[in-house]
Each structure stands twice: as C-alpha cells, then as structure tokens.
PDB file of N, CA and C in Angstrom:
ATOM      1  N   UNK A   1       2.947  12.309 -31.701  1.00  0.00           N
ATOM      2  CA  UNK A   1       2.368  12.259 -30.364  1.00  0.00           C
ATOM      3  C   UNK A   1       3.314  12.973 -29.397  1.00  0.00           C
ATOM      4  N   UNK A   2       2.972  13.815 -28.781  1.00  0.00           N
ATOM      5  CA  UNK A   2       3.771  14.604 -27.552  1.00  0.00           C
ATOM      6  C   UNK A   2       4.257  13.738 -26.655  1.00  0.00           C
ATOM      7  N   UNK A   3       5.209  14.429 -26.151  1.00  0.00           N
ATOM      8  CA  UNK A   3       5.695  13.505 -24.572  1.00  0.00           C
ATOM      9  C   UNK A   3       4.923  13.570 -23.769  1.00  0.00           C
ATOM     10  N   UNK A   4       3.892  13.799 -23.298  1.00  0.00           N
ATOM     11  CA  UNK A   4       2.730  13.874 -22.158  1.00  0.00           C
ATOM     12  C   UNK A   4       1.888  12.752 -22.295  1.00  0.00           C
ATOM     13  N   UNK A   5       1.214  12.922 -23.893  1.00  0.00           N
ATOM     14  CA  UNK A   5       0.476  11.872 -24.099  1.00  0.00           C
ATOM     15  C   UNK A   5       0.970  10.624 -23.988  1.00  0.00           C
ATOM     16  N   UNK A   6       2.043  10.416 -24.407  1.00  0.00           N
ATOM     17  CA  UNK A   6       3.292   8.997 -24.387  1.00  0.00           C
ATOM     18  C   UNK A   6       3.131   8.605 -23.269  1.00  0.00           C
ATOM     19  N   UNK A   7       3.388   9.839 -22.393  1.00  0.00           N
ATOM     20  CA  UNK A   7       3.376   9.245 -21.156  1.00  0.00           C
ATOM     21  C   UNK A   7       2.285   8.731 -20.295  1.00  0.00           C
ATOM     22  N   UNK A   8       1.170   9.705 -20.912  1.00  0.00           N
ATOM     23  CA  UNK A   8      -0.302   9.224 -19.917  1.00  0.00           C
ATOM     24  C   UNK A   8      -0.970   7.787 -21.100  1.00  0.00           C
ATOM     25  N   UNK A   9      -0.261   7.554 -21.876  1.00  0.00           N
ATOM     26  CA  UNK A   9      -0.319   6.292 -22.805  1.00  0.00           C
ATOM     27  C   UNK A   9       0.184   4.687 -22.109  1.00  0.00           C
ATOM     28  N   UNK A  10       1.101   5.142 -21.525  1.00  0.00           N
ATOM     29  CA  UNK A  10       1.597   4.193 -20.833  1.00  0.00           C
ATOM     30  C   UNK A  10       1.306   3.900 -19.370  1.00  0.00           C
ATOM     31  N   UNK A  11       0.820   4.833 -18.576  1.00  0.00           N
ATOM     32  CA  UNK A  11       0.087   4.844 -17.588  1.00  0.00           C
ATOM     33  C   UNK A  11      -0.951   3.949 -17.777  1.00  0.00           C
ATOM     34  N   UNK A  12      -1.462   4.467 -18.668  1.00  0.00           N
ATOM     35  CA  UNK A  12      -2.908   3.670 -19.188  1.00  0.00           C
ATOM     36  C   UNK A  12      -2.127   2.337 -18.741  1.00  0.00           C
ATOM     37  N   UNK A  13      -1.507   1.973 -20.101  1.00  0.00           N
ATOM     38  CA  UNK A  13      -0.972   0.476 -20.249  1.00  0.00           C
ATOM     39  C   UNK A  13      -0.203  -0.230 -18.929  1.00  0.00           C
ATOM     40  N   UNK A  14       0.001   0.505 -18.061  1.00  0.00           N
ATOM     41  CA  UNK A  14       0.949  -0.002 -17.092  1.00  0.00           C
ATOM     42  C   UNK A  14      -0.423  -0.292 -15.971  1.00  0.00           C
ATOM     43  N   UNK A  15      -1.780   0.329 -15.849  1.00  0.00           N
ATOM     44  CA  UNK A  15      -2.582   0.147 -14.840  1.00  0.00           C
ATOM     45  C   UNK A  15      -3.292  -0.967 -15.613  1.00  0.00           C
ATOM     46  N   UNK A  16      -3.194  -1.023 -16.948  1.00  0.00           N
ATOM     47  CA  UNK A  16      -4.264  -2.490 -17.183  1.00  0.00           C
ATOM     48  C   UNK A  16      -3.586  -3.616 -17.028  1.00  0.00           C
ATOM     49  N   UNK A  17      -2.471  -3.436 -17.095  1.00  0.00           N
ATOM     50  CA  UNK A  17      -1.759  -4.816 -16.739  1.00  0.00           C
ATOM     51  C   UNK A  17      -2.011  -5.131 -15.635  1.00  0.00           C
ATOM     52  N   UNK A  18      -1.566  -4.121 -14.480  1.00  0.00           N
ATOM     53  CA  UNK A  18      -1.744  -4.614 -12.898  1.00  0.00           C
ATOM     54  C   UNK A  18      -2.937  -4.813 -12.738  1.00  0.00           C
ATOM     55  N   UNK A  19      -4.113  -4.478 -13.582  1.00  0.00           N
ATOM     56  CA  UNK A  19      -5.729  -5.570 -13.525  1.00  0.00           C
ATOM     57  C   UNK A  19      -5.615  -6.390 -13.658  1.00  0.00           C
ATOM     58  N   UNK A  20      -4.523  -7.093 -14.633  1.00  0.00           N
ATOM     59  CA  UNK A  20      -4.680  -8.643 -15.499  1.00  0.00           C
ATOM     60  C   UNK A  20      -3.593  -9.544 -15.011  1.00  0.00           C
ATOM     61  N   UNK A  21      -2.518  -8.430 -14.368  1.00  0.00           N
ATOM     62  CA  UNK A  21      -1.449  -9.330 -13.514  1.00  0.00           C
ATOM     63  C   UNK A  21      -1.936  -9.712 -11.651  1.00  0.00           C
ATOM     64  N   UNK A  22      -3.481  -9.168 -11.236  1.00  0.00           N
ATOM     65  CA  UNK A  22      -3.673  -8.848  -9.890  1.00  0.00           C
ATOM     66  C   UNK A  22      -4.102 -10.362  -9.362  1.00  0.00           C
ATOM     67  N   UNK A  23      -4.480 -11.407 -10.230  1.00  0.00           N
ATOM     68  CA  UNK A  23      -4.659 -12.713  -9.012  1.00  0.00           C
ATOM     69  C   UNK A  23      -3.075 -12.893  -9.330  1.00  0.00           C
ATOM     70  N   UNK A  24      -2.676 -13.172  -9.928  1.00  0.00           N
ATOM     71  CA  UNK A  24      -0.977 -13.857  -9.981  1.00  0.00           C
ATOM     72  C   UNK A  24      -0.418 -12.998  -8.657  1.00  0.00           C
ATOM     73  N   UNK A  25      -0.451 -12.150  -8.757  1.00  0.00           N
ATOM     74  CA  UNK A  25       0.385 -10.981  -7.552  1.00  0.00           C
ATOM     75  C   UNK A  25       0.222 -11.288  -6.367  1.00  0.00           C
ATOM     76  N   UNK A  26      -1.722 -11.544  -6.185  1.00  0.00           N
ATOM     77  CA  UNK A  26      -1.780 -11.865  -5.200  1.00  0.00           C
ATOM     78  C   UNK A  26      -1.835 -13.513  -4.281  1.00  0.00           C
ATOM     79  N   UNK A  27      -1.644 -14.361  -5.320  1.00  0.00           N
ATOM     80  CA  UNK A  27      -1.115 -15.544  -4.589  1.00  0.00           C
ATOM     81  C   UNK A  27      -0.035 -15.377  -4.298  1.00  0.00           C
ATOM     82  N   UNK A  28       1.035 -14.819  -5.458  1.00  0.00           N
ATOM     83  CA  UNK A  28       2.666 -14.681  -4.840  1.00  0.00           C
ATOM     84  C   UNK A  28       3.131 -14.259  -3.434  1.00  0.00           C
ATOM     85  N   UNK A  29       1.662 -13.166  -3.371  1.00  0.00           N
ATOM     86  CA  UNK A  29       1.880 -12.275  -1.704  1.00  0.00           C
ATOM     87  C   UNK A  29       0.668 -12.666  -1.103  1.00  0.00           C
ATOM     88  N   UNK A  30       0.418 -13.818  -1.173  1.00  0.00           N
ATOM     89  CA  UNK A  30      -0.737 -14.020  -0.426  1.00  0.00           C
ATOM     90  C   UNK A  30      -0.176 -13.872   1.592  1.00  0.00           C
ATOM     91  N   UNK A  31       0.851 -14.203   1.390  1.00  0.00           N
ATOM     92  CA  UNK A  31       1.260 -14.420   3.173  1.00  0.00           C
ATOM     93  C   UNK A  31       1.365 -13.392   3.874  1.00  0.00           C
ATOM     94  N   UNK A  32       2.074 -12.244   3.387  1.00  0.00           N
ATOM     95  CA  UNK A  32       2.302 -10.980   3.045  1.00  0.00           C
ATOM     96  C   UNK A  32       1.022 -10.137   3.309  1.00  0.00           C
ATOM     97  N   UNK A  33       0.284 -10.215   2.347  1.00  0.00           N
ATOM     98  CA  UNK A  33      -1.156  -9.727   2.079  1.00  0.00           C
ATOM     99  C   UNK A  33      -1.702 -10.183   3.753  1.00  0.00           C
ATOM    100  N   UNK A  34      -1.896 -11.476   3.961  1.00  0.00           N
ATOM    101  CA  UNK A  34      -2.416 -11.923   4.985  1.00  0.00           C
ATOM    102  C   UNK A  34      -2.078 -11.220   6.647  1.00  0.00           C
ATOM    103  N   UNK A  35      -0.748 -10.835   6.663  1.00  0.00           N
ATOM    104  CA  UNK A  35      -0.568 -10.531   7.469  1.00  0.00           C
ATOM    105  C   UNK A  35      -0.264  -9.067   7.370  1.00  0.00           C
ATOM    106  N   UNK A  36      -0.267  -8.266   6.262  1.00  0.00           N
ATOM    107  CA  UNK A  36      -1.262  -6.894   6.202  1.00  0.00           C
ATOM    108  C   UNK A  36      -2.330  -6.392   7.074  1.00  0.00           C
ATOM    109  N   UNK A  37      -3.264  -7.532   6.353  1.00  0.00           N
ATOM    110  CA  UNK A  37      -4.497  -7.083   6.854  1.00  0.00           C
ATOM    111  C   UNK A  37      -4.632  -7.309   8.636  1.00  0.00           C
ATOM    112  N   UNK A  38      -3.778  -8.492   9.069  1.00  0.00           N
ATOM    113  CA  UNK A  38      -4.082  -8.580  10.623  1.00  0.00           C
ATOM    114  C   UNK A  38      -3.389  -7.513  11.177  1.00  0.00           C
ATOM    115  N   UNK A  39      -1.867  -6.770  10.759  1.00  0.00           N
ATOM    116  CA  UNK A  39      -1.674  -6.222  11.092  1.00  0.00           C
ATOM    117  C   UNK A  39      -2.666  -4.251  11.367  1.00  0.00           C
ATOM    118  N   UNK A  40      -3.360  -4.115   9.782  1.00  0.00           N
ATOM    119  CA  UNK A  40      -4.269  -3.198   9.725  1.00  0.00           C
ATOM    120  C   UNK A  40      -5.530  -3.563  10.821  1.00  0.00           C
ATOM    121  N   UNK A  41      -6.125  -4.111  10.936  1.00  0.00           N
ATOM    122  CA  UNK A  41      -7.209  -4.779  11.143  1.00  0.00           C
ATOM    123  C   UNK A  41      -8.298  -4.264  10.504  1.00  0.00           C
ATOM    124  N   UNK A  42      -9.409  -3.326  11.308  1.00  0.00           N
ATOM    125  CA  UNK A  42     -10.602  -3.258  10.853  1.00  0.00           C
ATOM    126  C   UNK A  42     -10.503  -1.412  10.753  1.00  0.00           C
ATOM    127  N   UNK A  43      -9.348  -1.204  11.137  1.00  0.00           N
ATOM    128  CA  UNK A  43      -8.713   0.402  10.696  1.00  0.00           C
ATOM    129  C   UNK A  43      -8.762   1.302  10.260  1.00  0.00           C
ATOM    130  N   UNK A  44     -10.025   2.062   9.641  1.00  0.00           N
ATOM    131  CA  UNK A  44     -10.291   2.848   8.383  1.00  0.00           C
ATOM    132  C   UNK A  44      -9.393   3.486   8.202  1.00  0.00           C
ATOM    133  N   UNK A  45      -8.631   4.513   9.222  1.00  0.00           N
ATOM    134  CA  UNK A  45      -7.208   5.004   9.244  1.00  0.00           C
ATOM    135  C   UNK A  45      -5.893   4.889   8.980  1.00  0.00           C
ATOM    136  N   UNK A  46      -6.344   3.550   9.438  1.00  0.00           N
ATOM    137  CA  UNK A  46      -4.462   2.546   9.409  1.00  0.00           C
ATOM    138  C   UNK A  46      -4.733   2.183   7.753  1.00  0.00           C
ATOM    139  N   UNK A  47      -5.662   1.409   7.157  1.00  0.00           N
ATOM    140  CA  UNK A  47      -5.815   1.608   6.128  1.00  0.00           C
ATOM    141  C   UNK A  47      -5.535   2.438   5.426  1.00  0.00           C
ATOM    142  N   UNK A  48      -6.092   3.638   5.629  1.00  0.00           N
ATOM    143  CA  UNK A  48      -6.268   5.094   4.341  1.00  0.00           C
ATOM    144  C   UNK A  48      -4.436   4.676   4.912  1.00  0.00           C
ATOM    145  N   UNK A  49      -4.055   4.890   5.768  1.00  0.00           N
ATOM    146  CA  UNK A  49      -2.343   5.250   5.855  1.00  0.00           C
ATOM    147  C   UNK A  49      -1.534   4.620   5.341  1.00  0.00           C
ATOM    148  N   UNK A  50      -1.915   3.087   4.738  1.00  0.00           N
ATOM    149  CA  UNK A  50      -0.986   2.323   4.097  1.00  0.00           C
ATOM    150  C   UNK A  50      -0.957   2.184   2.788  1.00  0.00           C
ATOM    151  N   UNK A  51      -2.260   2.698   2.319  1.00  0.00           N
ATOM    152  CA  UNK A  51      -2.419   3.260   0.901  1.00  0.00           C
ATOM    153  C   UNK A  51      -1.834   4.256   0.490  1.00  0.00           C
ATOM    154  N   UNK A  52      -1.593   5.472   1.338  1.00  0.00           N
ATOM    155  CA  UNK A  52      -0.640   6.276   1.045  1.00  0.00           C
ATOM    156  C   UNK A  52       1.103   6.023   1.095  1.00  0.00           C
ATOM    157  N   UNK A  53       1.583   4.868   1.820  1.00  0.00           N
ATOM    158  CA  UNK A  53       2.685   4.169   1.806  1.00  0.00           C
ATOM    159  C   UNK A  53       3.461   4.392   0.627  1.00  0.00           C
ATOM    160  N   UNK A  54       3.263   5.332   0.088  1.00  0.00           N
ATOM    161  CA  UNK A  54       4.193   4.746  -1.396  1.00  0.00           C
ATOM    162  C   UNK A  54       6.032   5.181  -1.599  1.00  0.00           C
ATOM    163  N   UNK A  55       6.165   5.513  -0.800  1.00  0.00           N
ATOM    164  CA  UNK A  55       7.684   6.297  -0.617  1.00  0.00           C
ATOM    165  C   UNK A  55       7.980   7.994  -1.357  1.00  0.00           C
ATOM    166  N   UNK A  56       6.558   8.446  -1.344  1.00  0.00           N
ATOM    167  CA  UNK A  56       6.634   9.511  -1.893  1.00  0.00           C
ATOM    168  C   UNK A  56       6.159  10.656  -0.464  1.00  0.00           C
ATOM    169  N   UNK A  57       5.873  10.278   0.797  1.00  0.00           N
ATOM    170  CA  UNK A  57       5.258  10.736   1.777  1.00  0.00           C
ATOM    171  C   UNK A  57       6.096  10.382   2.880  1.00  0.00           C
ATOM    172  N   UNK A  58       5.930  11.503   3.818  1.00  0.00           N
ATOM    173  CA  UNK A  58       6.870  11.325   5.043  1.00  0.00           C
ATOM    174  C   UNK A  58       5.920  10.754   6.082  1.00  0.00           C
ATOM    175  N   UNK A  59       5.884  10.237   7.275  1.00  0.00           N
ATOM    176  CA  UNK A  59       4.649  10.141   8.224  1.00  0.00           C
ATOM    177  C   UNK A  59       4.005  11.069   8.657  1.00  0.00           C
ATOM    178  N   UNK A  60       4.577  12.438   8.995  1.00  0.00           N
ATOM    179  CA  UNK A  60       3.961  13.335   9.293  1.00  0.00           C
ATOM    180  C   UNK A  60       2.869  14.023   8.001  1.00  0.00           C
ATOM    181  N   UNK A  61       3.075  13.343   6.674  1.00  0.00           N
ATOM    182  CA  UNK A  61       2.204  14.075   5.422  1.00  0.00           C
ATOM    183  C   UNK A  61       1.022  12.779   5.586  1.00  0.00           C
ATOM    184  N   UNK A  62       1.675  11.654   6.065  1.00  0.00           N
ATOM    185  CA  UNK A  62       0.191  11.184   6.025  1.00  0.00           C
ATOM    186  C   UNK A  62      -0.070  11.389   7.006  1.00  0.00           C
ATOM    187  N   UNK A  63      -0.001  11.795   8.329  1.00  0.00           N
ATOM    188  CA  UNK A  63      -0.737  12.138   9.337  1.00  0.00           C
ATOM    189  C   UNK A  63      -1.758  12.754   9.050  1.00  0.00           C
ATOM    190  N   UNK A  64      -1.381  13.909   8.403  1.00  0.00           N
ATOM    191  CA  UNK A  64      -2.215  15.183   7.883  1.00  0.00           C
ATOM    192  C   UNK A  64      -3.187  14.902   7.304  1.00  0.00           C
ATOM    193  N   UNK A  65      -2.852  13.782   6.019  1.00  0.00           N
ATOM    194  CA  UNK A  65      -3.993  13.353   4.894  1.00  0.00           C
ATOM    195  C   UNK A  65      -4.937  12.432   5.320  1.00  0.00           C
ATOM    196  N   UNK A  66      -4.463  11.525   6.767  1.00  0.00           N
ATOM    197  CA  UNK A  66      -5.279  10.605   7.168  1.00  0.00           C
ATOM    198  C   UNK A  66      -5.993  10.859   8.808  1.00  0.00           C
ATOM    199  N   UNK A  67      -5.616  11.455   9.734  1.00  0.00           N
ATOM    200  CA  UNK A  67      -5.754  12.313  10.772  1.00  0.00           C
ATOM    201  C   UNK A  67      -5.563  10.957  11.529  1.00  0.00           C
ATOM    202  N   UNK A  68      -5.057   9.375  11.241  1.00  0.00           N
ATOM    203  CA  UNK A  68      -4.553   8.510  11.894  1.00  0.00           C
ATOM    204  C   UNK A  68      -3.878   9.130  13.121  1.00  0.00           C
ATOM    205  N   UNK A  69      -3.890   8.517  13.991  1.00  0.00           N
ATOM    206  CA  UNK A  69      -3.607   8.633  15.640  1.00  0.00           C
ATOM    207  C   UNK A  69      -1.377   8.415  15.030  1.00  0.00           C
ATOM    208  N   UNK A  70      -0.978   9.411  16.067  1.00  0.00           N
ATOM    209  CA  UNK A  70       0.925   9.707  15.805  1.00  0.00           C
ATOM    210  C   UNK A  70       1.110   8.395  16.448  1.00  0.00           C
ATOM    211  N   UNK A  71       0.446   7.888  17.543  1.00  0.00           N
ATOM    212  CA  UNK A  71       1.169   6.667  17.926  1.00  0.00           C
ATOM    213  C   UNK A  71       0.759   5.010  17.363  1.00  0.00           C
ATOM    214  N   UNK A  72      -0.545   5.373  16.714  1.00  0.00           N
ATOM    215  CA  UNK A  72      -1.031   4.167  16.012  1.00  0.00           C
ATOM    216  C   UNK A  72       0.150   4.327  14.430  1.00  0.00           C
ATOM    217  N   UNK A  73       0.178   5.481  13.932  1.00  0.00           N
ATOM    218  CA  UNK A  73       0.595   5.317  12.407  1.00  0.00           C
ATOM    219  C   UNK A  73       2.424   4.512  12.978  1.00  0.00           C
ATOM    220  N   UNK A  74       3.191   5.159  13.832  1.00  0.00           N
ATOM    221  CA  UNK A  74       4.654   4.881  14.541  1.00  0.00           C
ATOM    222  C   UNK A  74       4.709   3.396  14.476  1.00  0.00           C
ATOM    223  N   UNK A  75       3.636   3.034  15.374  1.00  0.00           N
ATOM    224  CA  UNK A  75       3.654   1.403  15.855  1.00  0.00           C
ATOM    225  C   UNK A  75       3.458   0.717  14.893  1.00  0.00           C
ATOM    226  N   UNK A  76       2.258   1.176  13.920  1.00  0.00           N
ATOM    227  CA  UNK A  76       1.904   0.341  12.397  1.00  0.00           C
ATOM    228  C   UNK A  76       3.232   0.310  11.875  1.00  0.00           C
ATOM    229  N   UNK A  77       4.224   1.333  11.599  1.00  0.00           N
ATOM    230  CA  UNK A  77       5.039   1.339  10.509  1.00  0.00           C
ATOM    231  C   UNK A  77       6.161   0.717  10.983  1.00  0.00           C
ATOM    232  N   UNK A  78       6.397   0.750  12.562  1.00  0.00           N
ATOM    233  CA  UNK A  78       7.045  -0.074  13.348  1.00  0.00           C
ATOM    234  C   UNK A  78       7.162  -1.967  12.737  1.00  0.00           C
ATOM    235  N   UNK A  79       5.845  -2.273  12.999  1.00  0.00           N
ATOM    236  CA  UNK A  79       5.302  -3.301  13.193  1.00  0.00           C
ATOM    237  C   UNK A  79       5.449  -3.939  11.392  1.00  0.00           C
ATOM    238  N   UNK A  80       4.858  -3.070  10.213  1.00  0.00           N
ATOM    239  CA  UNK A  80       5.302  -3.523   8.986  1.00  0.00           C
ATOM    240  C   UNK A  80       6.858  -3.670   9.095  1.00  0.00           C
ATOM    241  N   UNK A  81       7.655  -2.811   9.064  1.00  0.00           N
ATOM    242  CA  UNK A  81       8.612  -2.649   9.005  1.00  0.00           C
ATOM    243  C   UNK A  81       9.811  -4.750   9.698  1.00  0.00           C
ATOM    244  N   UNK A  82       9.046  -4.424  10.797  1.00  0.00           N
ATOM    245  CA  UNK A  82       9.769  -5.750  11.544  1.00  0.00           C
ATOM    246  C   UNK A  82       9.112  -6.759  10.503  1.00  0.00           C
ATOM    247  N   UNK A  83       7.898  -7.256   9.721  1.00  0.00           N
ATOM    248  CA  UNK A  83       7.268  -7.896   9.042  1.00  0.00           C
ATOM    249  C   UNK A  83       8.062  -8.275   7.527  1.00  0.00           C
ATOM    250  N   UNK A  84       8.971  -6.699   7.662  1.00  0.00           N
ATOM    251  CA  UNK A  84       9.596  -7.082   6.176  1.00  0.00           C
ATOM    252  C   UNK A  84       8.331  -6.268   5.325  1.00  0.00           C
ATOM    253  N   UNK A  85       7.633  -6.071   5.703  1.00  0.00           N
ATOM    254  CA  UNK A  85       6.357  -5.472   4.553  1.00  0.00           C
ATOM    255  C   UNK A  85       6.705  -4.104   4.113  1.00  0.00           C
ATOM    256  N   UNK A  86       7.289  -3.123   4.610  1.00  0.00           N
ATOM    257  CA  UNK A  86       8.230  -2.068   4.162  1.00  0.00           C
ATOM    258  C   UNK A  86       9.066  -1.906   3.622  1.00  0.00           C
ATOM    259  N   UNK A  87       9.743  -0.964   2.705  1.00  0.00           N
ATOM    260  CA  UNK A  87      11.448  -0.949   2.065  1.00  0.00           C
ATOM    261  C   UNK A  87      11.640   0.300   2.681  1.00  0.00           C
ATOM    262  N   UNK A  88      12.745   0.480   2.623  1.00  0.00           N
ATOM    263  CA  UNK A  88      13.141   1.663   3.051  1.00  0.00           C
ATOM    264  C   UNK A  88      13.527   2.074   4.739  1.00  0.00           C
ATOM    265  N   UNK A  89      13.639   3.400   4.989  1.00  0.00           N
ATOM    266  CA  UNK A  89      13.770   3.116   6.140  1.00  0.00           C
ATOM    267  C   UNK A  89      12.488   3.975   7.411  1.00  0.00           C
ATOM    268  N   UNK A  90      11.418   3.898   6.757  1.00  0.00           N
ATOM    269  CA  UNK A  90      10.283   4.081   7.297  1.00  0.00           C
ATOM    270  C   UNK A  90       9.794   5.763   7.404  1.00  0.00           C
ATOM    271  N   UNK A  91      11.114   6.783   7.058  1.00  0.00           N
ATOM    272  CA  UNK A  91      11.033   8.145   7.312  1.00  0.00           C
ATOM    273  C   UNK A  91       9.752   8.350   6.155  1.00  0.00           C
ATOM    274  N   UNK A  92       9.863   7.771   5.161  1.00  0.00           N
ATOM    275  CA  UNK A  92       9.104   7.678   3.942  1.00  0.00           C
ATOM    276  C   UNK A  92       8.443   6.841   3.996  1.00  0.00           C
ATOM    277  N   UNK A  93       7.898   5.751   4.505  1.00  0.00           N
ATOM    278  CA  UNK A  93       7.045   4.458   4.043  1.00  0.00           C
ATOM    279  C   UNK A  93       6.662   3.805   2.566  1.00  0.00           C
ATOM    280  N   UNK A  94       7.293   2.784   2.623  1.00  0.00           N
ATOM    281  CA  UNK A  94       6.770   2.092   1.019  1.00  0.00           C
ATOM    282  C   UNK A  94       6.314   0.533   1.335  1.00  0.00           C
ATOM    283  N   UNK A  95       5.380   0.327   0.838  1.00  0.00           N
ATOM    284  CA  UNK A  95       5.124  -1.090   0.923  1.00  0.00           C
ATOM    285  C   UNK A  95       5.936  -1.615   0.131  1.00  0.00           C
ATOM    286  N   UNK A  96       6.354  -2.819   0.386  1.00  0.00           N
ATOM    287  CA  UNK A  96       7.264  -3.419  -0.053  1.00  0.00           C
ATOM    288  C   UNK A  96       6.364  -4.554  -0.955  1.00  0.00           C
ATOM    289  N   UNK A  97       4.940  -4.231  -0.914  1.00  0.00           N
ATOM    290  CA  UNK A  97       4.237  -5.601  -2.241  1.00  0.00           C
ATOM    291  C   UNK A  97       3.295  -4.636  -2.456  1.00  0.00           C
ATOM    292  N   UNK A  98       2.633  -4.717  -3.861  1.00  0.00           N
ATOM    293  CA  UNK A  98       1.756  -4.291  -4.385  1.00  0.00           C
ATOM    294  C   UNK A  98       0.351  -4.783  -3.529  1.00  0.00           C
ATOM    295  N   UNK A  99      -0.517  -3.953  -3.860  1.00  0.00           N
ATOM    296  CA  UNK A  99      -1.569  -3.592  -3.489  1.00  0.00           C
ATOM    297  C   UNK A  99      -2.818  -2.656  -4.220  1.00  0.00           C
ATOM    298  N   UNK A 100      -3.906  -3.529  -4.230  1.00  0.00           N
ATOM    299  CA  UNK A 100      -4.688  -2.758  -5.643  1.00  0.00           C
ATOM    300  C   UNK A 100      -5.677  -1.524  -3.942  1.00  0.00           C
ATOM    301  N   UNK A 101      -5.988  -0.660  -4.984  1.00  0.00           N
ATOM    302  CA  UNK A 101      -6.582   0.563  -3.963  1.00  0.00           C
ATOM    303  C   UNK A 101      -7.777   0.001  -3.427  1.00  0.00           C
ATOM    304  N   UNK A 102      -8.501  -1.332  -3.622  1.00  0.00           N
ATOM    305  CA  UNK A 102      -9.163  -1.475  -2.929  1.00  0.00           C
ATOM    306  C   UNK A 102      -9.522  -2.543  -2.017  1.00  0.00           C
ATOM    307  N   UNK A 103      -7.981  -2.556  -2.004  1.00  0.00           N
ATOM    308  CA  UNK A 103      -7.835  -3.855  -0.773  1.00  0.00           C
ATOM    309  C   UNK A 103      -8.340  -4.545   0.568  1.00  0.00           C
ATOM    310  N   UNK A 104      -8.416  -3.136   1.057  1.00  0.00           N
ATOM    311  CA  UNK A 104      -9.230  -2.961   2.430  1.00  0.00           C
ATOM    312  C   UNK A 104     -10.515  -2.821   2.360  1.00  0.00           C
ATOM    313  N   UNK A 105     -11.116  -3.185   1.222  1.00  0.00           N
ATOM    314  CA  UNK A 105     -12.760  -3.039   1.041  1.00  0.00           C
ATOM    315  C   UNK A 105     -13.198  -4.549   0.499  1.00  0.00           C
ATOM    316  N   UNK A 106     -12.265  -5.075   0.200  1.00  0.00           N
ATOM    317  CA  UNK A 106     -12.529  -6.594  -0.102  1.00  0.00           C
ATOM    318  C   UNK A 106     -12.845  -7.367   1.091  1.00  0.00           C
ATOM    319  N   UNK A 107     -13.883  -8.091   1.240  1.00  0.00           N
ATOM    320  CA  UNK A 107     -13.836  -9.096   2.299  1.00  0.00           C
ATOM    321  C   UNK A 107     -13.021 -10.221   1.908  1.00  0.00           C
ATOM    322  N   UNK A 108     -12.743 -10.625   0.693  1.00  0.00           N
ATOM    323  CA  UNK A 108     -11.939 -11.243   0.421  1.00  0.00           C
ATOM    324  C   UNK A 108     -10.724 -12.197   1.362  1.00  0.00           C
ATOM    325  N   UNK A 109     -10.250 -13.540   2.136  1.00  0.00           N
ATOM    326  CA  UNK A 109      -8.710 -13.067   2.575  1.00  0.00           C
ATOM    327  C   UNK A 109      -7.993 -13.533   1.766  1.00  0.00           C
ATOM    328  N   UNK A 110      -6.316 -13.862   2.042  1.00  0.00           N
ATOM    329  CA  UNK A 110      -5.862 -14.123   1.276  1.00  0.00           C
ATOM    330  C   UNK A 110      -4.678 -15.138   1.498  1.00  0.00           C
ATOM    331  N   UNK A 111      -5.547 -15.553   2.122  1.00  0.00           N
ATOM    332  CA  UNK A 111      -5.161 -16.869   3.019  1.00  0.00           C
ATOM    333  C   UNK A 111      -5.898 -18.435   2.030  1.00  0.00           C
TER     334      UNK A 111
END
C-alpha cells in the first residue's frame, strides 16, 4: 500500500471515530459549545468564520472566504478568545474544542 493511501486510510479512520466519539465530546464541551453558539448567534457569517477557525488561516483569509464584516470577525475572535474558546494567539484562529461541520445547522442546544 503506498504512503498516500495509508494516509487517506487513516483519515477515513480518524473521521469515523469523531462520528462515534461526537455525543461524548459534546457533553464534555457542552458549556463551551453553549456559549459558542450565544456568542455566534444566528450569524450565517460568524458561523461560516468559525468553521474555518482551524489555525491554518489568518483573519484576513477568512475574510475573503466568508465576506464576514472586519469588525464583526475582530470582535468575534476578540470575544472567543476572552471565553478561552481559542488557542493561540488569534493572528491564526483555532478553536480550542472540536466541532462537527454541522453545528450551526443543528437546532439542537447544548445546554
């Protein structure tokens, strides 16, 4: 088996887990989670922007990808950041808890 496949082998295996590990995760971060979403609110933007959070993006790349408002994405990342819901030091944004991609489409809370 090639190194590619190995690798998109384990991808596989690493996304079915986070299916089968996703209620455990999310009671652990239920508080977290909870105050996510108040912080996002009803956002389609602030949303798409925290999905891109992953520490692989600067704010100005999600600006671009999400056309989120410069002073709404600042204050959001502001505002996680004081929450503890961030790592790093915000030039990059990372959520600091997992999050399945369709978080913000759940009516779900998690409270």
């Amino acid at each position: 088996m090639a190194q590619d496949d190995q690798t998109e082998l384990l991808r596989e295996i690493r996304d079915l887990l986070r299916i089968i590990a996703e209620p455990a995760i999310a009671e652990r971060d239920r508080k977290q989670r909870s105050e996510l979403r108040r912080l996002v609110g009803k956002s389609v933007s602030k949303a798409n922007s925290v999905l891109l959070m992953d520490g692989g993006r600067t704010q100005a790349e999600i600006l671009r990808e999400t056309g989120v408002n410069q002073g709404d994405l600042s204050t959001l990342v502001k505002k996680l950041s004081a929450d503890k819901l961030l790592s790093g030091d915000g030039k990059k944004p990372r959520l600091a808890i997992p999050i399945p991609a369709d978080f913000f489409e759940t009516e779900t809370t998690d409270e």
